[in-house]
Protein backbone atom coordinates (compact mmCIF):
# COMPACT_ATOMS: atom_id res chain seq x y z
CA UNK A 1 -0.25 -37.86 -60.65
CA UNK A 2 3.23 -38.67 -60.32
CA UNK A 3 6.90 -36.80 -59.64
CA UNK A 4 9.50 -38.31 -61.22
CA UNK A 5 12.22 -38.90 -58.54
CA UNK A 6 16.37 -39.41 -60.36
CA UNK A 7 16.72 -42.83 -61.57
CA UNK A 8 20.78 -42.70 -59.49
CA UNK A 9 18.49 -41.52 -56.64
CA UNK A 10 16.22 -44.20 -56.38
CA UNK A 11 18.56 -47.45 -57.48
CA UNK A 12 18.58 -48.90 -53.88
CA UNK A 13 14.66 -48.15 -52.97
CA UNK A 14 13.85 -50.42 -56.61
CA UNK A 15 16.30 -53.38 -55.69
CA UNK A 16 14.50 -53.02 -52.71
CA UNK A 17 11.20 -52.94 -53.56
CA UNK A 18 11.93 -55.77 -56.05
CA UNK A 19 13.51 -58.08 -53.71
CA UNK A 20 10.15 -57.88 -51.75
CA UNK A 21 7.92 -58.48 -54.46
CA UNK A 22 9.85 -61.41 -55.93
CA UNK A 23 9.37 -62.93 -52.21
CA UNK A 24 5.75 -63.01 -53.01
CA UNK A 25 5.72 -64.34 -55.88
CA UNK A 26 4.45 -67.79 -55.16
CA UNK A 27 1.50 -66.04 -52.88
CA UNK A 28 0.01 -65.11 -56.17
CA UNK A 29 0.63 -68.47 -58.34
CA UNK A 30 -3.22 -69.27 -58.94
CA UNK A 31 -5.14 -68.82 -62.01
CA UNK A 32 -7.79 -65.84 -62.60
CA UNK A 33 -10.62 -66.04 -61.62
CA UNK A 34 -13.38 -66.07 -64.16
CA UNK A 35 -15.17 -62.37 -64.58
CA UNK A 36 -19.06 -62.01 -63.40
CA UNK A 37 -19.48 -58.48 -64.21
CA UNK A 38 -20.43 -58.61 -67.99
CA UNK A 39 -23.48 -57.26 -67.32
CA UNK A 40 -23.17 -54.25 -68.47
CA UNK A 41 -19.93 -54.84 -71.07
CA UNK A 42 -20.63 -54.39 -74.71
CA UNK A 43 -18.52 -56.99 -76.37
CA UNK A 44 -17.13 -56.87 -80.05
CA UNK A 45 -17.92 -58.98 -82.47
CA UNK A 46 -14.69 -60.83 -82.46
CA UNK A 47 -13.97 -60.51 -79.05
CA UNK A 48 -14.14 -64.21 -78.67
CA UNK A 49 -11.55 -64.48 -81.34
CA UNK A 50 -9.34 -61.75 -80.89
CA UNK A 51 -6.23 -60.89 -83.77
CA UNK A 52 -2.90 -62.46 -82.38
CA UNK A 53 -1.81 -59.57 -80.20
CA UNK A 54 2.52 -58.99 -80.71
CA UNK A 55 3.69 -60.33 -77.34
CA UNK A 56 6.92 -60.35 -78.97
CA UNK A 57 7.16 -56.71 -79.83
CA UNK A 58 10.25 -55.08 -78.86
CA UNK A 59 9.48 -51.70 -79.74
CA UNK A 60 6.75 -49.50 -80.58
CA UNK A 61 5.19 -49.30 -83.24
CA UNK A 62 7.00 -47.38 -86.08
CA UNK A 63 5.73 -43.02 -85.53
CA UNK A 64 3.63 -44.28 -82.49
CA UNK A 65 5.40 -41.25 -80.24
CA UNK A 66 5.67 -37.94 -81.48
CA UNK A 67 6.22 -34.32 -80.67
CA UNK A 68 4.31 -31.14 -80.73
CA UNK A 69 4.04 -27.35 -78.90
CA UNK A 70 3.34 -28.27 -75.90
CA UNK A 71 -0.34 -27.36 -73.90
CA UNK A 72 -0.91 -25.94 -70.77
CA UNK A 73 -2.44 -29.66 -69.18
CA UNK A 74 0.01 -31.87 -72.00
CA UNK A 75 4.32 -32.24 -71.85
CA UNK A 76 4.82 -31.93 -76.00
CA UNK A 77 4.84 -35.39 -76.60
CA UNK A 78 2.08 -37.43 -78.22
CA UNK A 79 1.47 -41.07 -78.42
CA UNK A 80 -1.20 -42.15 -81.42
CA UNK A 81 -1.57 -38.55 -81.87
CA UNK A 82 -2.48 -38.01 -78.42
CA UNK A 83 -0.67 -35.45 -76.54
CA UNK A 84 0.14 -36.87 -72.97
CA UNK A 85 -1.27 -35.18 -69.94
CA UNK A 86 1.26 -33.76 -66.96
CA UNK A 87 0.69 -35.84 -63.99
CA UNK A 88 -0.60 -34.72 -60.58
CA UNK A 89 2.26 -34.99 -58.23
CA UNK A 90 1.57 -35.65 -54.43
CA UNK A 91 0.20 -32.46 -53.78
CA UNK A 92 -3.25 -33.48 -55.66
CA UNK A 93 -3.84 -36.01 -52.84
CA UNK A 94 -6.69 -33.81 -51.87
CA UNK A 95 -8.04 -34.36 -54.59
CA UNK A 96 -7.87 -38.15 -54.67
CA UNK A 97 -9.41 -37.93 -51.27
CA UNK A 98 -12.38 -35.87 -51.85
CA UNK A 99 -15.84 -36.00 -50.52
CA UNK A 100 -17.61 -36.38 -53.87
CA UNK A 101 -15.64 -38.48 -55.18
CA UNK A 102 -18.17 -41.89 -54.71
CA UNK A 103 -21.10 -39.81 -56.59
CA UNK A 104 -19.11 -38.41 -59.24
CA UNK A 105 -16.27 -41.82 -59.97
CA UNK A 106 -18.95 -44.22 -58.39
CA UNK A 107 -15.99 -46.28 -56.88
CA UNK A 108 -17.81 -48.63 -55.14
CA UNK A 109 -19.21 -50.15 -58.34
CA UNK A 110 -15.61 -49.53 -59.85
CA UNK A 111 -15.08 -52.04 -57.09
CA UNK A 112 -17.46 -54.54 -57.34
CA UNK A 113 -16.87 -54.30 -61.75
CA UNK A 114 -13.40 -55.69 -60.96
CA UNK A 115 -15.02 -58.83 -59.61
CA UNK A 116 -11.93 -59.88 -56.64
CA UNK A 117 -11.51 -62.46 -54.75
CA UNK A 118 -10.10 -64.01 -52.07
CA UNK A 119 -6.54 -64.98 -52.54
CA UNK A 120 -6.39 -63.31 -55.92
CA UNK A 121 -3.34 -61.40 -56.71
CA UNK A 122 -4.07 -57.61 -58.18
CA UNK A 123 -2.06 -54.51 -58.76
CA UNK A 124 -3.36 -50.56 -58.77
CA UNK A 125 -1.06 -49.08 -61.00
CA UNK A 126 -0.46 -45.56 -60.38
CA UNK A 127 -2.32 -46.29 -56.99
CA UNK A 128 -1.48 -42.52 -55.57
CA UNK A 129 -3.00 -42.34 -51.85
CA UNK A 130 -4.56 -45.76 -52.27
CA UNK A 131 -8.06 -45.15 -51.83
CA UNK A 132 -9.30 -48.19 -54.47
CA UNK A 133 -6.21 -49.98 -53.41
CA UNK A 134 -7.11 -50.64 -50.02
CA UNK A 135 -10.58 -52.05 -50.57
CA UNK A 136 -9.04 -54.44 -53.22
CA UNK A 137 -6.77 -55.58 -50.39
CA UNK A 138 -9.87 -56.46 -48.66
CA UNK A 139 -11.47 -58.19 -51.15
CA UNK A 140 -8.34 -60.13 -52.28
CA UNK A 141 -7.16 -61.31 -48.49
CA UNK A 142 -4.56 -63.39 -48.12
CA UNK A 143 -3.75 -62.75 -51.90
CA UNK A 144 -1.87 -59.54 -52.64
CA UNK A 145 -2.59 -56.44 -53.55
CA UNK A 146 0.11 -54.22 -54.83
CA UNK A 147 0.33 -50.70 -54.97
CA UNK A 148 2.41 -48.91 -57.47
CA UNK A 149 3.68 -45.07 -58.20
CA UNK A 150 6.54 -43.46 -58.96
CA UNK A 151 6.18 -40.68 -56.58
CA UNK A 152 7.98 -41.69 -53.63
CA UNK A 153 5.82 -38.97 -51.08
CA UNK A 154 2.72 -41.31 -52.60
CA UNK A 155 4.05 -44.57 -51.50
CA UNK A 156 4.72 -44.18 -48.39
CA UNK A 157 0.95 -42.24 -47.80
CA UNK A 158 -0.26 -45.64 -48.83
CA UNK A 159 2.23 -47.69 -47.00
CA UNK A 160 0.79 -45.70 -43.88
CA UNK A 161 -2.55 -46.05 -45.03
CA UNK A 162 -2.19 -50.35 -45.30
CA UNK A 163 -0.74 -49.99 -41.76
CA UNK A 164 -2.92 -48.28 -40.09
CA UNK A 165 -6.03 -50.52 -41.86
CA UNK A 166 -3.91 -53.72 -40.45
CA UNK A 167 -3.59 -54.68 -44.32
CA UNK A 168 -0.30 -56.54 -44.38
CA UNK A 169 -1.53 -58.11 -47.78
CA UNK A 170 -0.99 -54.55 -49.44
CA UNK A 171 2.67 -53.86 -50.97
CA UNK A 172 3.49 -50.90 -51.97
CA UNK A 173 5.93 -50.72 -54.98
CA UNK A 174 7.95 -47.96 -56.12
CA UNK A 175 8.19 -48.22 -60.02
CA UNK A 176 9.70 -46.03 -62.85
CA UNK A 177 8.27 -44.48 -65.75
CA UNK A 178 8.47 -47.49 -68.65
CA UNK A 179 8.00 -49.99 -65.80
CA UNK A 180 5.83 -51.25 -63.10
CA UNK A 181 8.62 -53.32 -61.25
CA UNK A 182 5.95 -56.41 -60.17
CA UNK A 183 6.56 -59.95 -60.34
CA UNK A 184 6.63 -61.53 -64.01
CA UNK A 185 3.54 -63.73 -64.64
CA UNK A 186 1.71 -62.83 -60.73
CA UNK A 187 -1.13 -60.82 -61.20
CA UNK A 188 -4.96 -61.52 -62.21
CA UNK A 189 -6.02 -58.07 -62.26
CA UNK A 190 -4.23 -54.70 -63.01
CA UNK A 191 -6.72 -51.51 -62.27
CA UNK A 192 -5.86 -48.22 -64.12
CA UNK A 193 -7.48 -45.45 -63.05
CA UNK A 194 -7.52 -42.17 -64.29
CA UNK A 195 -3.60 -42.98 -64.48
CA UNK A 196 -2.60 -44.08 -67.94
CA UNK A 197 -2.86 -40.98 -69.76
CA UNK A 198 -0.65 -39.35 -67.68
CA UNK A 199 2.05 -41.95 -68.55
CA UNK A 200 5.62 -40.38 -70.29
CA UNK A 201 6.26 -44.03 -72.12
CA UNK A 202 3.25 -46.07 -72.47
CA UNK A 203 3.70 -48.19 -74.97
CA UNK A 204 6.70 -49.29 -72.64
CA UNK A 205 4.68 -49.13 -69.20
CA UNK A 206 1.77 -51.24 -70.54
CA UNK A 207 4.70 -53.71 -71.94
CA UNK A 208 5.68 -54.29 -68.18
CA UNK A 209 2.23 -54.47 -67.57
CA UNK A 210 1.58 -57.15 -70.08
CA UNK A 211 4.48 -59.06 -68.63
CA UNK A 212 3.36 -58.91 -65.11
CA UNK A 213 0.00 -60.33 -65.87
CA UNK A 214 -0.69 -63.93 -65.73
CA UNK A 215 -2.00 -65.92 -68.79
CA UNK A 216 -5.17 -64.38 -69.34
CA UNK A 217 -4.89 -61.96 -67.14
CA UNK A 218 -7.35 -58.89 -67.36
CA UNK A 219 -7.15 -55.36 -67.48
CA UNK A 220 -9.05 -52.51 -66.35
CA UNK A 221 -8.60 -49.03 -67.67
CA UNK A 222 -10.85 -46.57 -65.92
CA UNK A 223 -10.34 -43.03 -68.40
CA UNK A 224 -12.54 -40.01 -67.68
CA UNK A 225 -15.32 -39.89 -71.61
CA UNK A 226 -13.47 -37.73 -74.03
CA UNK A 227 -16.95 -38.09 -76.08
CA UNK A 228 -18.92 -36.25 -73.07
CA UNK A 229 -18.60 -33.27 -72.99
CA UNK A 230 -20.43 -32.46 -70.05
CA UNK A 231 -17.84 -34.75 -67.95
CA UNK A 232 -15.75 -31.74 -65.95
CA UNK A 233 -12.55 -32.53 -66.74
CA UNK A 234 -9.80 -30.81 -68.40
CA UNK A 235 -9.44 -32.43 -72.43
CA UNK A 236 -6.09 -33.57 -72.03
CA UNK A 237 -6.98 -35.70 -68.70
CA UNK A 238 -10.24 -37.75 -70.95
CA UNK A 239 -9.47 -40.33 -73.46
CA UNK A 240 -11.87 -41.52 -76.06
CA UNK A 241 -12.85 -45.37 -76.05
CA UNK A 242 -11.13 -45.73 -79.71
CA UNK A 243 -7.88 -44.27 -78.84
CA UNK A 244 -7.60 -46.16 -75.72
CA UNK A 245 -8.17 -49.10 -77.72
CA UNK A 246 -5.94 -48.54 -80.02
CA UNK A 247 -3.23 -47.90 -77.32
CA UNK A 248 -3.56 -50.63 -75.40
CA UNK A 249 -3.90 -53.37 -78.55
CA UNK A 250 -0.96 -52.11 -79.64
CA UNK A 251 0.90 -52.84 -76.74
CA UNK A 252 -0.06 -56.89 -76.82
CA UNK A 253 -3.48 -56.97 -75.08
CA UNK A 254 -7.29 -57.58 -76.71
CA UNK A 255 -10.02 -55.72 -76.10
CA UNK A 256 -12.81 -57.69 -74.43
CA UNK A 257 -15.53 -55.07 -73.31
CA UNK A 258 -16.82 -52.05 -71.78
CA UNK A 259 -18.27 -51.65 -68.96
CA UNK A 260 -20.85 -48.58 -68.96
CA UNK A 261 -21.99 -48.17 -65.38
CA UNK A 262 -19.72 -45.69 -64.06
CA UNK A 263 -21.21 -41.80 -64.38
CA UNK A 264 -18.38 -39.94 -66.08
CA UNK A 265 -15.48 -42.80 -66.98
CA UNK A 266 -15.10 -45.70 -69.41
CA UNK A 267 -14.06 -48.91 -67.80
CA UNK A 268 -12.35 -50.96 -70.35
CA UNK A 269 -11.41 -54.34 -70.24
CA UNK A 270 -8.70 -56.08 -71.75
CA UNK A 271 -6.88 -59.59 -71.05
CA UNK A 272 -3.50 -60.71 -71.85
């Protein structure tokens, strides 16, 4: 979903964008909130005592990334075997916007999964137009909601977007490719969707993730069913439940439950 803009390029825009997040910092100082919506989460056996995750990992793990030919939808590199997706750059924002996209995606139960609050602080990550981002600002009000991507054109759509929906509790942030750029230790929540596969580093990206969560802080990863195959969307752009899993364990976090009422995604939860 994303076009990568030159690292020289964007240098002043980060310190930026930084600067303003670190001012907010003590906006989002309050524990998380306790999650309701286990209603419908199927919760392993040892989720209550999960293995010690490696939050002192400074690497990946050994052969995590590899290469291969690459696909029409994938770049030739693979993570766990998987071959990463190409991103939709700012021209897909049609797409994001779509009529159909509440019956197919079901966002408004996305929504109400995620279980906000007011003065919570969240993040969208790889928030693109911000069309989930802007309800969570809602729901979160006067906590924070940030907004990240690395596509500059899709930053400042949702920067336009929060002003013209008189949200000045939604930030946009303007991170890089192995990292999200938000406060260390702020956030309750961090909503994925449809995003992660698409990411060039992810070990690395869910590393700044990890560190931008607060103790116990949860996340949700929204993937289109790699098991269904009568979900509509290209291979490379579904991920299986087990190799999301194993992605996202191996980047510090436990896997707590999944959520099965959306029509065509997994929601996954994990905490930090």
């Amino acid at each position: 979903m994303r076009i990568l803009p030159a690292r020289a390029m964007m240098a002043l825009t980060k310190i930026a964008s930084i600067a303003a997040a670190a001012a907010l910092v003590a906006a989002c100082q309050r524990e998380p909130a306790p999650s309701t919506s286990a209603r419908n989460v199927e919760a392993s056996p040892t989720a209550q005592q999960p293995p010690e995750a490696p939050h002192t990992a400074d690497a990946p793990p050994a052969g995590a990334y590899g290469e291969c030919d690459p696909t029409p939808d994938g770049i030739g590199r693979t993570y766990f075997g998987r071959e990463i997706a190409a991103f939709m750059t700012h021209q897909g924002i049609q797409w994001l916007e779509r009529d159909s996209r509440e019956a197919e995606e079901r966002t408004s139960a996305l929504l109400d999964a995620l279980d906000l609050g007011p003065g919570m602080c969240v993040a969208d990550i790889g928030a693109g137009s911000g069309r989930l981002t802007v309800p969570m600002a809602r729901r979160v009000a006067p906590g924070i909601a940030y907004g990240t991507d690395i596509q500059p054109e899709m930053l400042a759509f949702l920067e336009a977007r929060a002003r013209k929906e008189v949200l000045p509790n939604l930030k946009g942030i303007l991170g890089d490719t192995d990292d999200v750029m938000l406060p260390a230790g702020t956030v309750d929540v961090v909503l994925l969707v449809d995003a992660y596969h698409e990411f060039d580093r992810p070990w690395e990206m869910m590393r700044s993730i990890v560190r931008a969560l607060k103790p116990g802080g949860r996340v949700a990863l929204v993937e289109f069913r790699a098991e269904d195959s009568s979900v509509p969307i290209k291979a490379l752009h579904k991920m299986s439940e087990a190799q999301a899993r194993r992605e996202l364990e191996a980047a510090g976090l436990s896997w707590i439950g999944t959520d099965a009422r959306l029509p065509w995604q997994h929601l996954l939860w994990f905490r930090k």
